[in-house]
N, C-alpha and C. Protein backbone atom coordinates (compact mmCIF):
# COMPACT_ATOMS: atom_id res chain seq x y z
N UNK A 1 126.15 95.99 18.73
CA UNK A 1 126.78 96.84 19.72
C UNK A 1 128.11 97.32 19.15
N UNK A 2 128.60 98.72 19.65
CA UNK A 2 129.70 99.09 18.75
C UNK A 2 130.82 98.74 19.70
N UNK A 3 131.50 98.71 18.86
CA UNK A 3 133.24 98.04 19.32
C UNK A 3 133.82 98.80 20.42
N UNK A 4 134.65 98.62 21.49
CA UNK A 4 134.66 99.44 22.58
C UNK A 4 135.92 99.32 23.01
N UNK A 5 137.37 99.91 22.22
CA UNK A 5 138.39 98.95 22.61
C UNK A 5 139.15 99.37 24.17
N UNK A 6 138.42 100.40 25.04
CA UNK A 6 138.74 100.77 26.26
C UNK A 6 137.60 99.90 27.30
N UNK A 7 136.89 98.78 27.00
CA UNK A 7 135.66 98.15 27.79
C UNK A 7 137.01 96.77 27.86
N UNK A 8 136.81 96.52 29.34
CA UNK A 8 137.65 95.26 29.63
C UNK A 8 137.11 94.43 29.14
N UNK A 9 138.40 93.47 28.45
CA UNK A 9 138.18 92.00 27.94
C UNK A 9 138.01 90.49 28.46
N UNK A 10 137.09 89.99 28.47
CA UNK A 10 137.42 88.66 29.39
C UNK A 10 138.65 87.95 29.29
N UNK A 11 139.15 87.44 29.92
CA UNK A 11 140.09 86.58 30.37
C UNK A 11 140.24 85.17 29.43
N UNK A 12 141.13 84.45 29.38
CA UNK A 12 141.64 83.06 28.84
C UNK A 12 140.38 82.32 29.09
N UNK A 13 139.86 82.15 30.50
CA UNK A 13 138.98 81.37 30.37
C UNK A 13 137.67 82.11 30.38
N UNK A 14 137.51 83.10 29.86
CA UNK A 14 136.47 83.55 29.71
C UNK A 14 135.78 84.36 30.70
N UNK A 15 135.96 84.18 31.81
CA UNK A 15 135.48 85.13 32.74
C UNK A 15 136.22 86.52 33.01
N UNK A 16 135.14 87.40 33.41
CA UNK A 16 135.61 89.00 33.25
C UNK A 16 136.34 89.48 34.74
N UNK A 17 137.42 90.43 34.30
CA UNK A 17 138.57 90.36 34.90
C UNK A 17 137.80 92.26 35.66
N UNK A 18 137.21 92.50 36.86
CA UNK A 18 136.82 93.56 37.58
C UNK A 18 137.95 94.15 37.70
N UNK A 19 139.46 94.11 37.88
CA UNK A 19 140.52 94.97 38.10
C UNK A 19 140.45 95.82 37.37
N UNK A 20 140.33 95.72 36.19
CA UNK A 20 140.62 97.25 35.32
C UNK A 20 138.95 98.11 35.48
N UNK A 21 138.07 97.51 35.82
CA UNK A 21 136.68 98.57 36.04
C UNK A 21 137.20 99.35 37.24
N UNK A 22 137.35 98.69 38.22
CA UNK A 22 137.96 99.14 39.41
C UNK A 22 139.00 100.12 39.53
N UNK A 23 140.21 99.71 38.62
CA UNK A 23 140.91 100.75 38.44
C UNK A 23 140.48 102.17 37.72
N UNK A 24 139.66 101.64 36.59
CA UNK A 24 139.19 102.86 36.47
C UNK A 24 138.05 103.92 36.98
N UNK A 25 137.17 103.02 37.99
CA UNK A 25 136.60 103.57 39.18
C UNK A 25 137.60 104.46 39.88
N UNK A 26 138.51 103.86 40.16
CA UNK A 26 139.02 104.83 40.94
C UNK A 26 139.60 105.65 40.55
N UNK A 27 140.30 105.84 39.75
CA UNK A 27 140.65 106.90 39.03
C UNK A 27 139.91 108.31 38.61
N UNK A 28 138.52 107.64 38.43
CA UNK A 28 137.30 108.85 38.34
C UNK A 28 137.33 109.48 39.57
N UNK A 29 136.96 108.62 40.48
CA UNK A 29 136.67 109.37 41.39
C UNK A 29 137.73 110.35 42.24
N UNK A 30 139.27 109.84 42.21
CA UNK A 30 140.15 110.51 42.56
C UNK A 30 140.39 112.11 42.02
N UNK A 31 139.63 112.06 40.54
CA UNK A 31 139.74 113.00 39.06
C UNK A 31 139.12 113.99 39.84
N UNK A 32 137.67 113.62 40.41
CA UNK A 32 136.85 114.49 41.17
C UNK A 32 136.65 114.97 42.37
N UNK A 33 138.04 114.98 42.92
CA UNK A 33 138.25 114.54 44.63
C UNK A 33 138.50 116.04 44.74
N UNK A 34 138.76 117.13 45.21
CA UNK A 34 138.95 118.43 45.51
C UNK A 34 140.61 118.14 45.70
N UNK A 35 141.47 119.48 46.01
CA UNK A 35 142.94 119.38 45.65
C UNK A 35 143.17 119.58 47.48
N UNK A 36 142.34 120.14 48.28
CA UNK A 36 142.42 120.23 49.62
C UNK A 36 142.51 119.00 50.10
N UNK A 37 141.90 117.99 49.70
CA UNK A 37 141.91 116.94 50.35
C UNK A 37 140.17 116.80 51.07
N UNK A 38 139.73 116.09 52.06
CA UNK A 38 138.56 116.46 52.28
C UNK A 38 138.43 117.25 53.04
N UNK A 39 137.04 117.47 52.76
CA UNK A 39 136.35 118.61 53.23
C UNK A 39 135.87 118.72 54.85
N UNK A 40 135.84 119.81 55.15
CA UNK A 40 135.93 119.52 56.91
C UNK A 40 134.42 119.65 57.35
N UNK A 41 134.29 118.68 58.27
CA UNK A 41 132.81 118.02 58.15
C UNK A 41 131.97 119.78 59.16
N UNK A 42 130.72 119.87 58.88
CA UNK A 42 129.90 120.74 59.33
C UNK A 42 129.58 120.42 60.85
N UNK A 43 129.59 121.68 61.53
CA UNK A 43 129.42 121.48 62.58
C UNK A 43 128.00 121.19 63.12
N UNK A 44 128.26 120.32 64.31
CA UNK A 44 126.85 119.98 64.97
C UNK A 44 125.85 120.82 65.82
N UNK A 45 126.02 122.00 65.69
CA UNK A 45 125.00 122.67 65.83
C UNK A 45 123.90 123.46 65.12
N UNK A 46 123.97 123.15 63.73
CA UNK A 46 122.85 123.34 63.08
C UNK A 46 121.76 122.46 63.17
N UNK A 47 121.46 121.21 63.24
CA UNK A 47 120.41 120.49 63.30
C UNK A 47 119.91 120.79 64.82
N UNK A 48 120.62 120.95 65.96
CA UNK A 48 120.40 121.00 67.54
C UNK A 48 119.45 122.27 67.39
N UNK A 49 119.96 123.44 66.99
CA UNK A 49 119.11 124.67 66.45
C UNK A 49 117.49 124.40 66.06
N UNK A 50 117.60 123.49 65.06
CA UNK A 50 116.16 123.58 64.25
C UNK A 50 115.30 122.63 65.32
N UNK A 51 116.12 121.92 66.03
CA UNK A 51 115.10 121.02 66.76
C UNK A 51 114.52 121.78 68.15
N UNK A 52 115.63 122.59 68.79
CA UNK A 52 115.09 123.34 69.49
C UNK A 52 114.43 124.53 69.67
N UNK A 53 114.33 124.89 68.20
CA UNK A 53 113.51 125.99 67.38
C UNK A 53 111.92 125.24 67.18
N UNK A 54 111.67 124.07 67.13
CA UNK A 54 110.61 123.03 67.02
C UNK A 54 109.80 123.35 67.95
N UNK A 55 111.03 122.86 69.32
CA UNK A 55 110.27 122.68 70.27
C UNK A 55 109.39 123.95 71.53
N UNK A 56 110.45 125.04 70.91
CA UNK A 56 109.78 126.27 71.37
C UNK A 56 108.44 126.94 70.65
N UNK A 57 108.62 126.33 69.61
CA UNK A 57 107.20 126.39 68.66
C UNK A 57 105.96 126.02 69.00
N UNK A 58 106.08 124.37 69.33
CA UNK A 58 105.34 123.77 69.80
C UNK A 58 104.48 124.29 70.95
N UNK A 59 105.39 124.30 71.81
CA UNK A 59 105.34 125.04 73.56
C UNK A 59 104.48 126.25 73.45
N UNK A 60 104.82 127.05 72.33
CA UNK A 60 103.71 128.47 72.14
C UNK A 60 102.67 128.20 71.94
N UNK A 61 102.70 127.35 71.01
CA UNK A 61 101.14 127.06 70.11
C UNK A 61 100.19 126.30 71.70
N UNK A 62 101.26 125.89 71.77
CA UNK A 62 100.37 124.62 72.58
C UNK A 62 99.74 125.47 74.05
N UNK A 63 100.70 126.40 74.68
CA UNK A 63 100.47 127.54 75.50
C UNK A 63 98.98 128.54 75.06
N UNK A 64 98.71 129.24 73.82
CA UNK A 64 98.26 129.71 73.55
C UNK A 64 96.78 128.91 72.88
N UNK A 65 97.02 127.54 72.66
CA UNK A 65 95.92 127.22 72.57
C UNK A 65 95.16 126.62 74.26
N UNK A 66 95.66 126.28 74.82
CA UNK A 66 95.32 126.21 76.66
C UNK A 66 95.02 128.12 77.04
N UNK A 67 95.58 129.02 76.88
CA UNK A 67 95.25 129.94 77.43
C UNK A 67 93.68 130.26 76.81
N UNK A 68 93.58 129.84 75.31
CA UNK A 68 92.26 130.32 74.57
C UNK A 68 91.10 129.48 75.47
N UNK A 69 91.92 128.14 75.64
CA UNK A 69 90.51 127.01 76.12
C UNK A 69 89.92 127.41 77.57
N UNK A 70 90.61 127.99 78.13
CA UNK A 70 90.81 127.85 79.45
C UNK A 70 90.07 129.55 79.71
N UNK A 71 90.52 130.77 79.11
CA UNK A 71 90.03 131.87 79.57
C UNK A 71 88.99 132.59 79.02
């Protein structure tokens, strides 16, 4: 394996020290964070739309297959 001198080093007694992964977790992800700050969440009426777009669907089909059975 090749030498990695930015890969954290274990500790005195040997066990591996997560602070510096962590720190550099976060740091990535801060790198990739937008400069606005976050993003403003989508409003809740797009999904309400498609479901009640469903259900008027349904209602036709289901209308038009009773009008076929029936007349």
């Amino acid at each position: 394996m090749a030498h990695n001198p930015h890969a954290p080093q274990p500790g005195p007694e040997g066990t591996h020290d997560p602070a510096g992964s962590t720190q550099m977790f976060r740091a990535f992800v801060d790198d990739g964070e937008p400069q606005g700050g976050q993003q403003p969440a989508a409003t809740s009426s797009g999904p309400k739309t498609g479901v009640i777009a469903a259900v008027v669907a349904v209602v036709l089909v289901l209308g038009a297959v009773a009008w076929l059975a029936l007349g």
